[in-house]
C-alpha atoms as a PDB file:
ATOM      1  CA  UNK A   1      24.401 165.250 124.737  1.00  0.00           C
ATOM      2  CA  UNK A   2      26.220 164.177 128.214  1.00  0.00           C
ATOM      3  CA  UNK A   3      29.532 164.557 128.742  1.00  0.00           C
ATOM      4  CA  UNK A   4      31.108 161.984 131.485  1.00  0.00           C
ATOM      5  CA  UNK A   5      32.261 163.178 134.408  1.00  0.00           C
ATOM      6  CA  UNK A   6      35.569 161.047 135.205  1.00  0.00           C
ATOM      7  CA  UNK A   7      37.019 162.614 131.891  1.00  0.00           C
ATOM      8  CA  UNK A   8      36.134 166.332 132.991  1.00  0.00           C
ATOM      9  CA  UNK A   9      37.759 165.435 136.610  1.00  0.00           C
ATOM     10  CA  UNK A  10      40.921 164.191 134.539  1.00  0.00           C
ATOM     11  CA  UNK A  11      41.011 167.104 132.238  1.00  0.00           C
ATOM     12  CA  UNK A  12      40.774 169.780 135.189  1.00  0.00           C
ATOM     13  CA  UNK A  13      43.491 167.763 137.372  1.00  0.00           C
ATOM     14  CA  UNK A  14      45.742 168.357 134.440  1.00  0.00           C
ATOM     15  CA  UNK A  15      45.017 171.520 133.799  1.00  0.00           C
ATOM     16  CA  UNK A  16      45.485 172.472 137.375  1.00  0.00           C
ATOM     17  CA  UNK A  17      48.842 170.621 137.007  1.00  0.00           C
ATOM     18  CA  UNK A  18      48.266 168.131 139.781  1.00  0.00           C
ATOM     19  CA  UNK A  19      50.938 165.219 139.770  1.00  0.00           C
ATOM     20  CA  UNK A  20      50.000 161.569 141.537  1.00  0.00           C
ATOM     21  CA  UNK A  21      46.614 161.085 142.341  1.00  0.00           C
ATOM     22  CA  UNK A  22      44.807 164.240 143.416  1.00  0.00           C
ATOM     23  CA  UNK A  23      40.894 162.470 143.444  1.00  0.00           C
ATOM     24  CA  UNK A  24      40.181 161.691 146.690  1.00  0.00           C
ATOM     25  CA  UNK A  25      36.214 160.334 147.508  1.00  0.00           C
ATOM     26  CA  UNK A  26      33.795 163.092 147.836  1.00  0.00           C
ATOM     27  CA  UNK A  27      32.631 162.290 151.171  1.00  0.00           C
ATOM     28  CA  UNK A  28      36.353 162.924 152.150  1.00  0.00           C
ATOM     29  CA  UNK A  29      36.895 165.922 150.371  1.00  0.00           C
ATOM     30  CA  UNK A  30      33.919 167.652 151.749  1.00  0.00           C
ATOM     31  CA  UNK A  31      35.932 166.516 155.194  1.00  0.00           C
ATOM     32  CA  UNK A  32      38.202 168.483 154.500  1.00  0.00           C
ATOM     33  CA  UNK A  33      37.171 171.579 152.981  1.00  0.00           C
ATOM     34  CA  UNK A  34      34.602 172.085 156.062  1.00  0.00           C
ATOM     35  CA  UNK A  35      37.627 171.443 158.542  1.00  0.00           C
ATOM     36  CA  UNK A  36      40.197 173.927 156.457  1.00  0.00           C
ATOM     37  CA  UNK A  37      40.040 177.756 157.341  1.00  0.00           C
ATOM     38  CA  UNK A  38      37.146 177.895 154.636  1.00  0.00           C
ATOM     39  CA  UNK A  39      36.293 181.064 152.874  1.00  0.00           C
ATOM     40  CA  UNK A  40      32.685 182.765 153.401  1.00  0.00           C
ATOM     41  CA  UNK A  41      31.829 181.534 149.714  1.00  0.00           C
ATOM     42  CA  UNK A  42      32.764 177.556 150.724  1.00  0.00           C
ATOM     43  CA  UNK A  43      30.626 177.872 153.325  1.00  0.00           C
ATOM     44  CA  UNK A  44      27.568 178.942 151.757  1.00  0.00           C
ATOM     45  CA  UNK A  45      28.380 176.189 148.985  1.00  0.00           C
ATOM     46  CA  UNK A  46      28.733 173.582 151.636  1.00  0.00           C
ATOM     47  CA  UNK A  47      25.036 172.658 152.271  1.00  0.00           C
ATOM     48  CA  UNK A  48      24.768 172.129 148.473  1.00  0.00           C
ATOM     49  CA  UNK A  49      27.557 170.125 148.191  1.00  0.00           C
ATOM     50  CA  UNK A  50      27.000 167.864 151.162  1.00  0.00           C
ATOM     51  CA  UNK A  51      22.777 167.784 149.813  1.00  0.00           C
ATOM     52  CA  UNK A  52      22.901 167.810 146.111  1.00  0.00           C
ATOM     53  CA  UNK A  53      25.647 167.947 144.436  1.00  0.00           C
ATOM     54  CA  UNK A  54      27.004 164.861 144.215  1.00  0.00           C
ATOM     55  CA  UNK A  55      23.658 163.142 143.164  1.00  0.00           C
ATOM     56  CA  UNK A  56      23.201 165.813 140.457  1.00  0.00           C
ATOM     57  CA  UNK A  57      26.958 165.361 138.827  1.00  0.00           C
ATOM     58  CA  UNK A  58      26.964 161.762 139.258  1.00  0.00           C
ATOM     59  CA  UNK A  59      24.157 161.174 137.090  1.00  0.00           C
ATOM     60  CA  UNK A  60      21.207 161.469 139.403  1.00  0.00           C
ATOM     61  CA  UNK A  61      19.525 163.823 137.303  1.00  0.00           C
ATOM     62  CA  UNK A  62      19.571 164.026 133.547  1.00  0.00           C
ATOM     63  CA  UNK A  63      17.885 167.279 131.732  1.00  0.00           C
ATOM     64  CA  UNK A  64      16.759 166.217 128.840  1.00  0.00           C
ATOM     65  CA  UNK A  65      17.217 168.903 126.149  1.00  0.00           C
ATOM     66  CA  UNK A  66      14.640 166.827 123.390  1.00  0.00           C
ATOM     67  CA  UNK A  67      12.796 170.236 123.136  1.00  0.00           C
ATOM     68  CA  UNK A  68      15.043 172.786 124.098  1.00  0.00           C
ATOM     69  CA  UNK A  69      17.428 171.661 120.851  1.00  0.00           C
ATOM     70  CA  UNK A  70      14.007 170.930 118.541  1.00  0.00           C
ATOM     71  CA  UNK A  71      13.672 175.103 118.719  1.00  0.00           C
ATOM     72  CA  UNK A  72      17.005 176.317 119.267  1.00  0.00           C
ATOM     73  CA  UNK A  73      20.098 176.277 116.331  1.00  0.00           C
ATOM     74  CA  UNK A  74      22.568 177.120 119.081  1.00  0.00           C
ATOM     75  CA  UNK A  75      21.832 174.218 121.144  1.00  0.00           C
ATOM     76  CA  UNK A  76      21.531 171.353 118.176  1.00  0.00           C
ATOM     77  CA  UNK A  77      25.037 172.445 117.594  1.00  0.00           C
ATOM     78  CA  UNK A  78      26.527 172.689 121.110  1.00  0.00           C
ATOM     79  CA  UNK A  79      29.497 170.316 121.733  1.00  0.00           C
ATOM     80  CA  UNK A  80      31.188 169.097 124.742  1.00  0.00           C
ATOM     81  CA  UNK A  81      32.988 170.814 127.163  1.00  0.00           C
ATOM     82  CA  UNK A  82      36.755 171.068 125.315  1.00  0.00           C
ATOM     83  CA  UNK A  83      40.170 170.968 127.179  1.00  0.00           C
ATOM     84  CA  UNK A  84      41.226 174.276 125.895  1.00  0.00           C
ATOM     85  CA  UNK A  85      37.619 175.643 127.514  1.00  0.00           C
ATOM     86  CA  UNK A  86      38.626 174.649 130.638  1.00  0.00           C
ATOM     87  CA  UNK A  87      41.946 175.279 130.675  1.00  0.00           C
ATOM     88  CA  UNK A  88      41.158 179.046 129.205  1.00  0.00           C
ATOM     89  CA  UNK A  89      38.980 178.909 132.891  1.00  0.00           C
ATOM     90  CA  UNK A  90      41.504 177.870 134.712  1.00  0.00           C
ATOM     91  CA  UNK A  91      43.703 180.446 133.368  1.00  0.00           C
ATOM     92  CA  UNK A  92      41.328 183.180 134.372  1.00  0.00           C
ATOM     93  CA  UNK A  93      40.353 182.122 137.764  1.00  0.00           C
ATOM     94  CA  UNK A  94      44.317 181.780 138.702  1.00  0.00           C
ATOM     95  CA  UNK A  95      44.498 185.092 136.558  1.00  0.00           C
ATOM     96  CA  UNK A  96      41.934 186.627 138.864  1.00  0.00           C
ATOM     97  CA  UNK A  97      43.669 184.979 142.153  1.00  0.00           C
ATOM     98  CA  UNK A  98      40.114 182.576 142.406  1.00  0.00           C
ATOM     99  CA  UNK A  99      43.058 179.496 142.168  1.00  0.00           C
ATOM    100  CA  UNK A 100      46.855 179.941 142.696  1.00  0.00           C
END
């Protein structure tokens, strides 16, 4: 089962309670976040942001799960993501100080 990626971005920009248009292109956020006073974690994340990330979230690679959900109950019944998933995330990372 996929789950498309411009409704996740929109679900997380609300949660996060961002106002006007907070997607910017890819190319220009990783502009930014390697020009900002980064933390140590960013910067390890960088190289696979800049390398794979964007081809693996944009659809570049697809698991397929044909087995995996043949032989496992858990994943024949897995859903998508929900809103109140991610916003109970979002919660816990600003909770935790990971977001303010």
């Amino acid at each position: 089962m996929r789950q498309d990626w411009p409704s996740m971005l929109t679900n997380i920009t609300l949660q996060l309670g961002c106002t006007g248009d907070p997607l910017i292109k890819f190319d220009d956020w990783c502009e930014q976040a390697a020009s900002e006073t980064a933390t140590a974690e960013l910067g390890l994340l960088m190289d696979f942001f800049v390398e794979d990330f964007e081809h693996m979230a944009c659809g570049g690679v697809i698991l397929d799960t044909t087995n995996s959900r043949r032989v496992s109950r858990t994943l024949r019944r897995a859903t998508p993501v929900s809103d109140e998933l991610v916003g109970s995330y979002i919660r816990a990372w600003k909770q935790a100080g990971i977001l303010r």
